[in-house]
C-alpha atoms as a PDB file:
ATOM      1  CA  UNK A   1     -64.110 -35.378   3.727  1.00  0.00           C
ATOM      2  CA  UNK A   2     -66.117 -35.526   7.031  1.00  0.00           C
ATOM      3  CA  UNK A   3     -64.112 -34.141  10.159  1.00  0.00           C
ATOM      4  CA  UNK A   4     -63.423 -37.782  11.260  1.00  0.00           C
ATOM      5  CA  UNK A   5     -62.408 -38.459   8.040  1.00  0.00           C
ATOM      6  CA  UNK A   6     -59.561 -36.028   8.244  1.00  0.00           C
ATOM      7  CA  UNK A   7     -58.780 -36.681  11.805  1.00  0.00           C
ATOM      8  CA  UNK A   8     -58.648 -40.080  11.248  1.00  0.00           C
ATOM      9  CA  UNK A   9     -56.156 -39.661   7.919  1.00  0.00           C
ATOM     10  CA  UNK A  10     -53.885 -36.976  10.098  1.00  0.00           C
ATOM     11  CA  UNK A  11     -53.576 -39.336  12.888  1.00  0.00           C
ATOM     12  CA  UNK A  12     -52.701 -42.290   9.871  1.00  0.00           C
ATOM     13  CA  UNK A  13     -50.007 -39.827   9.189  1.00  0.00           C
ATOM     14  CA  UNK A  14     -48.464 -39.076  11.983  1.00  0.00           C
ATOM     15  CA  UNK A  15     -48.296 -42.661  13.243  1.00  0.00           C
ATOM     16  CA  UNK A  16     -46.501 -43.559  10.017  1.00  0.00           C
ATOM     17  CA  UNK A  17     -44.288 -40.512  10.944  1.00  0.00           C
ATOM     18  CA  UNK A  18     -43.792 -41.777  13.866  1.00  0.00           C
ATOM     19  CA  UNK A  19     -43.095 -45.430  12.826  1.00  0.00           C
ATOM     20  CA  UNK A  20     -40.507 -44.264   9.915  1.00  0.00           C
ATOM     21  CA  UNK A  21     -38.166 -41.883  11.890  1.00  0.00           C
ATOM     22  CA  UNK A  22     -39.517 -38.746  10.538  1.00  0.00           C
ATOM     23  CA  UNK A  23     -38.852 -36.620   7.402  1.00  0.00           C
ATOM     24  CA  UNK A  24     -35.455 -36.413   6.068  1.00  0.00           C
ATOM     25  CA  UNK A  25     -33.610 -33.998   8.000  1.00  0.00           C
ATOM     26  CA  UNK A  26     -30.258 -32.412   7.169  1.00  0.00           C
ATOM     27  CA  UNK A  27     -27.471 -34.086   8.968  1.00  0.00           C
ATOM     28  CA  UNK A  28     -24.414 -32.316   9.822  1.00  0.00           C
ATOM     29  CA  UNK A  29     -22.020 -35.103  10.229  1.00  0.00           C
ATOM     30  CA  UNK A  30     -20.178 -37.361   7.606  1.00  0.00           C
ATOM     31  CA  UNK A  31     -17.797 -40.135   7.170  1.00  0.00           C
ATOM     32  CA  UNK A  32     -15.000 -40.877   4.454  1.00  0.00           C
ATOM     33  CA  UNK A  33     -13.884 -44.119   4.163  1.00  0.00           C
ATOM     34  CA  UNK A  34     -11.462 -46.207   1.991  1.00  0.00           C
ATOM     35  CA  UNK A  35      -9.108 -48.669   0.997  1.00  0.00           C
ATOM     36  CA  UNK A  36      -4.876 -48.168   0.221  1.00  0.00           C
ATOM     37  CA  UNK A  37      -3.549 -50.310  -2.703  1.00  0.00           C
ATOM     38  CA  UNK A  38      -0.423 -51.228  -3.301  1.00  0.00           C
ATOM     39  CA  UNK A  39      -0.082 -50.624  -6.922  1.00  0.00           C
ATOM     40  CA  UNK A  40       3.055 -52.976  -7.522  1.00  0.00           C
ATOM     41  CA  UNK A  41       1.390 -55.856  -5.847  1.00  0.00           C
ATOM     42  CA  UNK A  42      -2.200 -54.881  -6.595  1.00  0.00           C
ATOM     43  CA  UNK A  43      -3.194 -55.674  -3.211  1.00  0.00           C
ATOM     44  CA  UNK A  44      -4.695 -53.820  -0.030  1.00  0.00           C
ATOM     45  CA  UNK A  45      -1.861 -51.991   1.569  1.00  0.00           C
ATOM     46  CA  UNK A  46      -1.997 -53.205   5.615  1.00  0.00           C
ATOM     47  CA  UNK A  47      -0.472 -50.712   7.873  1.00  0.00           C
ATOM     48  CA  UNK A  48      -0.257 -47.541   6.427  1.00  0.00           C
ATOM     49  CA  UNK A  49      -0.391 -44.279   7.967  1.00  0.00           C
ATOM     50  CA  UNK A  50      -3.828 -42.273   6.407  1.00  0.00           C
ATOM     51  CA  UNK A  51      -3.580 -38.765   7.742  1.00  0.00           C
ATOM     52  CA  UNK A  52      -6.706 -36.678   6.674  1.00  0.00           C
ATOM     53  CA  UNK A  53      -6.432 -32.371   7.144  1.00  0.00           C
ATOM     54  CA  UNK A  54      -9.802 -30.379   7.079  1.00  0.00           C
ATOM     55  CA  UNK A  55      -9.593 -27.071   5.694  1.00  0.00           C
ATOM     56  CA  UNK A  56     -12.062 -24.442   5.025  1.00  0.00           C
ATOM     57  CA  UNK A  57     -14.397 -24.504   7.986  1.00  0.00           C
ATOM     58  CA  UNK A  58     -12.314 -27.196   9.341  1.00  0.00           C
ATOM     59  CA  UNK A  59      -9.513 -27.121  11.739  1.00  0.00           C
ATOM     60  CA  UNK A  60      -6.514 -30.113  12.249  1.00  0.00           C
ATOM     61  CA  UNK A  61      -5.306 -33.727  11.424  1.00  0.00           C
ATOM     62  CA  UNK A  62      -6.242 -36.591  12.189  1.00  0.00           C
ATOM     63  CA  UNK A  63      -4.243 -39.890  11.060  1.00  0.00           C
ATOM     64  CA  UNK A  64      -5.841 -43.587  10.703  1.00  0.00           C
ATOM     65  CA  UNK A  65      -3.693 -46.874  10.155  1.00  0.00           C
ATOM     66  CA  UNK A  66      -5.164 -48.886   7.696  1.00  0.00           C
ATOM     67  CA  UNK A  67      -6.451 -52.528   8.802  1.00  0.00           C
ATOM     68  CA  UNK A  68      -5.548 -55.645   7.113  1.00  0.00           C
ATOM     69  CA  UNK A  69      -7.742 -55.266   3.869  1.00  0.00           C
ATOM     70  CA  UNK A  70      -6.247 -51.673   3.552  1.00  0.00           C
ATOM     71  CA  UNK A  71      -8.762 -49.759   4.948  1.00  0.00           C
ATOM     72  CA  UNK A  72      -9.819 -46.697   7.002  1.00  0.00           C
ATOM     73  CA  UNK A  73     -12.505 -44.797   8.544  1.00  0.00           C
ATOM     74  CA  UNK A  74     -12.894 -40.933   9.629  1.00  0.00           C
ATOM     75  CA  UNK A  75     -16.723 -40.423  11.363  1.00  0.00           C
ATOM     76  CA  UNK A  76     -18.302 -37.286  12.433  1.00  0.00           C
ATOM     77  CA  UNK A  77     -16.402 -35.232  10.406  1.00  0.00           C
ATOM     78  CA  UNK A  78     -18.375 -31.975   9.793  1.00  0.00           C
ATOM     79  CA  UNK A  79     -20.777 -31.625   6.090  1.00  0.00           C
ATOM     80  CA  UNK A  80     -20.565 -28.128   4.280  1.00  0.00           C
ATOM     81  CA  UNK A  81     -19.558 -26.948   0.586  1.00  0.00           C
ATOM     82  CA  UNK A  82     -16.988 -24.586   3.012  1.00  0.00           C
ATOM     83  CA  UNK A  83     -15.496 -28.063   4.498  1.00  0.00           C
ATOM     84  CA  UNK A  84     -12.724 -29.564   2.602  1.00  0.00           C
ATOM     85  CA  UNK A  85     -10.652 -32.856   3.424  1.00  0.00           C
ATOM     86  CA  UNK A  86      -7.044 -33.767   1.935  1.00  0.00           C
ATOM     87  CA  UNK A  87      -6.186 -37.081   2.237  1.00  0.00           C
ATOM     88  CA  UNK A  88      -2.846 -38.724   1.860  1.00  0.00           C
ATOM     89  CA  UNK A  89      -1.064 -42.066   3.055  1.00  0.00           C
ATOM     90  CA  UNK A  90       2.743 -42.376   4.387  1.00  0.00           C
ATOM     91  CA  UNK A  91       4.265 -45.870   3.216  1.00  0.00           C
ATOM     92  CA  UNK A  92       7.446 -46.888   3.171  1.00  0.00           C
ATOM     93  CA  UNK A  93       9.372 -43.884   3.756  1.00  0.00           C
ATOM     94  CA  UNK A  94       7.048 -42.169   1.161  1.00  0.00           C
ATOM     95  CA  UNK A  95       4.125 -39.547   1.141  1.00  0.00           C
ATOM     96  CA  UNK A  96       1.356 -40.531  -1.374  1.00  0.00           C
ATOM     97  CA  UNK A  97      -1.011 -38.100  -2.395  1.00  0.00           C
ATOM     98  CA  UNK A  98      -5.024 -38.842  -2.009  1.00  0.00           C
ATOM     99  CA  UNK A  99      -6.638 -35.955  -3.108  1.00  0.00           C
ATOM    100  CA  UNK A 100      -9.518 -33.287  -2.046  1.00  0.00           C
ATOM    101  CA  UNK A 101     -12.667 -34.505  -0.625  1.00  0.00           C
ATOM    102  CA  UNK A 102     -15.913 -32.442   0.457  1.00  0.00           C
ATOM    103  CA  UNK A 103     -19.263 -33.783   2.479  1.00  0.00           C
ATOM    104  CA  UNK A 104     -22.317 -32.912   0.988  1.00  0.00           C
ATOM    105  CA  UNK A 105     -24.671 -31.033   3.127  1.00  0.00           C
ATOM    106  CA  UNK A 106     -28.403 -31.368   3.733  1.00  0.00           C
ATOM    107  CA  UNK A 107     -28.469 -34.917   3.298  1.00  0.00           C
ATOM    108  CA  UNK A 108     -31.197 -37.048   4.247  1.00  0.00           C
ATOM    109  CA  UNK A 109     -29.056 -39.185   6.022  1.00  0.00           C
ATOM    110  CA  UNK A 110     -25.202 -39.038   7.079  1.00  0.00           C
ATOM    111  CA  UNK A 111     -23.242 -38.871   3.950  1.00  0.00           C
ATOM    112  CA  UNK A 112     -20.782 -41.465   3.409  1.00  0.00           C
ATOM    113  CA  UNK A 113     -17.462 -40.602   0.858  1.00  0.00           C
ATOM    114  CA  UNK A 114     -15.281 -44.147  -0.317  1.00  0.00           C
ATOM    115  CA  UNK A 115     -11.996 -43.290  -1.753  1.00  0.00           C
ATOM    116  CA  UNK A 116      -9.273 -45.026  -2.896  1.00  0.00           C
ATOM    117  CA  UNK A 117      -5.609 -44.192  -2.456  1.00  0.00           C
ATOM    118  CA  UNK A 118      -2.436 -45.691  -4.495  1.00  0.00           C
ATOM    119  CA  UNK A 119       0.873 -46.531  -2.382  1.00  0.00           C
ATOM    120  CA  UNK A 120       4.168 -47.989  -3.995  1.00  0.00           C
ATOM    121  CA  UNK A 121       6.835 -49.218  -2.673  1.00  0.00           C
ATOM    122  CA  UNK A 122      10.101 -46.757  -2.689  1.00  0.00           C
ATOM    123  CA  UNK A 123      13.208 -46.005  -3.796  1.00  0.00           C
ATOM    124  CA  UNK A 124      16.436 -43.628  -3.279  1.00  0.00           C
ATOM    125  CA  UNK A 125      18.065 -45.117  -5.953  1.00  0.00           C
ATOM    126  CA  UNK A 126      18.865 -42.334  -8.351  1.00  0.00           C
ATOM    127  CA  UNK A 127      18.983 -44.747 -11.009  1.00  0.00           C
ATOM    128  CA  UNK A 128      15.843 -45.071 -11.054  1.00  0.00           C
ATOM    129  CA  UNK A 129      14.567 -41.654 -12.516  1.00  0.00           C
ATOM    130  CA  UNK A 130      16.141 -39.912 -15.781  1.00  0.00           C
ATOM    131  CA  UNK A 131      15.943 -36.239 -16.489  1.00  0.00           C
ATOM    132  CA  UNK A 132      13.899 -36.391 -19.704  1.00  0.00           C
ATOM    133  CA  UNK A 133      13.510 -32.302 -20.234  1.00  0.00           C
ATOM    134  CA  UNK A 134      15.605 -28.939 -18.854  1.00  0.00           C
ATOM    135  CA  UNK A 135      14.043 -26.338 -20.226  1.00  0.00           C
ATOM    136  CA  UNK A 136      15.215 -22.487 -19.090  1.00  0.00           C
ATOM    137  CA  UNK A 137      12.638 -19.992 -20.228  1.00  0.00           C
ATOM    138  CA  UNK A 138      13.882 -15.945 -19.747  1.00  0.00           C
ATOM    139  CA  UNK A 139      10.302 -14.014 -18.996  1.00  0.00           C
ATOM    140  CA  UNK A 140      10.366 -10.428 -18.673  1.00  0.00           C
ATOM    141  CA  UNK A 141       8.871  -8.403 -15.724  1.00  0.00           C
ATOM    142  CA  UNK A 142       8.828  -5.329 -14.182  1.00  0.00           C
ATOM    143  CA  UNK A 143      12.073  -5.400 -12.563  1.00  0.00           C
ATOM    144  CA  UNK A 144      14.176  -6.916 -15.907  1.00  0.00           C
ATOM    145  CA  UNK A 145      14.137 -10.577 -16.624  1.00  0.00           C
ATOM    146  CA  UNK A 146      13.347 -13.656 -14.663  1.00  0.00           C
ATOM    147  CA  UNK A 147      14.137 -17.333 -15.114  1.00  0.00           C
ATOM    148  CA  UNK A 148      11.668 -20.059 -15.353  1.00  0.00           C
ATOM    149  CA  UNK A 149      13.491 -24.045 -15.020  1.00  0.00           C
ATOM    150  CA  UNK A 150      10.826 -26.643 -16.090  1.00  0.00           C
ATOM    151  CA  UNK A 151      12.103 -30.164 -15.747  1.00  0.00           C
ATOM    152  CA  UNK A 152      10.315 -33.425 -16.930  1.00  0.00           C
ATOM    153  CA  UNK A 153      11.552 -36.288 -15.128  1.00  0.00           C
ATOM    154  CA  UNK A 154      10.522 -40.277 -15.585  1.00  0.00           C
ATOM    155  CA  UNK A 155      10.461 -42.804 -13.798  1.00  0.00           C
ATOM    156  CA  UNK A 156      11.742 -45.670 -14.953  1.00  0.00           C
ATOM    157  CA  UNK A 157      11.543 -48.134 -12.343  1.00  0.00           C
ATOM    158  CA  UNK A 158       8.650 -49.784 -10.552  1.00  0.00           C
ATOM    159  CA  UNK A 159       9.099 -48.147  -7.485  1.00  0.00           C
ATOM    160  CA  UNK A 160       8.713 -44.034  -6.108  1.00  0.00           C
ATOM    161  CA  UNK A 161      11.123 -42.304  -5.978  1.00  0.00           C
ATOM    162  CA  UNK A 162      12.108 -40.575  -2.850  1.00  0.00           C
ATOM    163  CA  UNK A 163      15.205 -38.813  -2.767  1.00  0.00           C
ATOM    164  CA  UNK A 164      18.659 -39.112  -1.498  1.00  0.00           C
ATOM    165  CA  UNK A 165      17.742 -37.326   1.856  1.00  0.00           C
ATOM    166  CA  UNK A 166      14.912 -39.790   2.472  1.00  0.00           C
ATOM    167  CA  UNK A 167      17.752 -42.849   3.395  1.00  0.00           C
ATOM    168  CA  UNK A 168      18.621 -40.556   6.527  1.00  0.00           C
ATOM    169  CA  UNK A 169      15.306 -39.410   7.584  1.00  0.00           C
ATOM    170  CA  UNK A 170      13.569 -42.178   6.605  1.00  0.00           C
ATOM    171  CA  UNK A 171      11.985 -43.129  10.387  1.00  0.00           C
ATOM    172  CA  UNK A 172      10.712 -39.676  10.490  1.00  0.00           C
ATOM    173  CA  UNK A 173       8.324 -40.153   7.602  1.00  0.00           C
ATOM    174  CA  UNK A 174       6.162 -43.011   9.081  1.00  0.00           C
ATOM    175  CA  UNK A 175       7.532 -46.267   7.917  1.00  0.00           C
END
């Protein structure tokens, strides 16, 4: 290639640099979005109470309410394999567990997380939960014997159950 040649093709390139945004760089900032379900109706859950705590490199809460197609939205939250997010929802008197969720890093552009969290509506009927299993193990240790319970319980209604204490500290939990 003559010297024009190559001039010409490196200013090519760097116009369509220019004209593109760039090479991918690594972003530091993600979102996680979702949607709540009610899993009794089968329908997005309006008005619940998503609280999402960072851990690892992270630091706080922060808590959402979901619209009314059941959804939320947490933006610029930092990326990093040493950033993790728990996620759960408050409905109806209840706490709902979401899970673990972790940005990728070093994306090319901000990475985006959907999840999905389940919500049911609740119960403090006792009635509605049977002890299926009591088992008492005896485990030896340094010290003598200890004692291990390990109870199975079902459910056998269509609601969660949420104990007796719930009925008088129900506000409290975010209903």
């Amino acid at each position: 290639m003559t010297g024009r040649r190559v001039a010409g093709a490196l200013c090519a390139w760097a116009l369509a640099i220019a004209m593109t945004g760039g090479p991918a760089l690594a972003t530091g900032t993600g979102t996680i979005e979702g949607m709540v379900v009610n899993r009794a109706t089968g329908r997005p859950a309006e008005g619940v109470r998503v609280r999402l705590a960072a851990g690892g490199g992270g630091a706080g809460q922060v808590t959402r309410i979901t619209d009314d197609r059941g959804r939320f939205e947490f933006r610029g939250l930092p990326t990093g394999a040493d950033r993790l997010y728990a996620i759960d929802a408050r409905h109806d008197g209840g706490l709902f567990a979401g899970g673990v969720v972790r940005l990728p890093a070093n994306t090319g552009k901000p990475p985006v997380v959907d999840t999905r969290l389940s919500v049911w509506p609740t119960t403090t009927d006792p009635a509605s939960i049977v002890v299926a299993r009591d088992m008492l193990f005896v485990v030896p240790n340094d010290d003598g014997v200890g004692v291990v319970e390990s109870v199975r319980v079902n459910n056998v209604s269509d609601r969660a159950y949420i104990g007796r204490i719930a009925e008088q500290t129900r506000g409290g939990l975010g209903r």
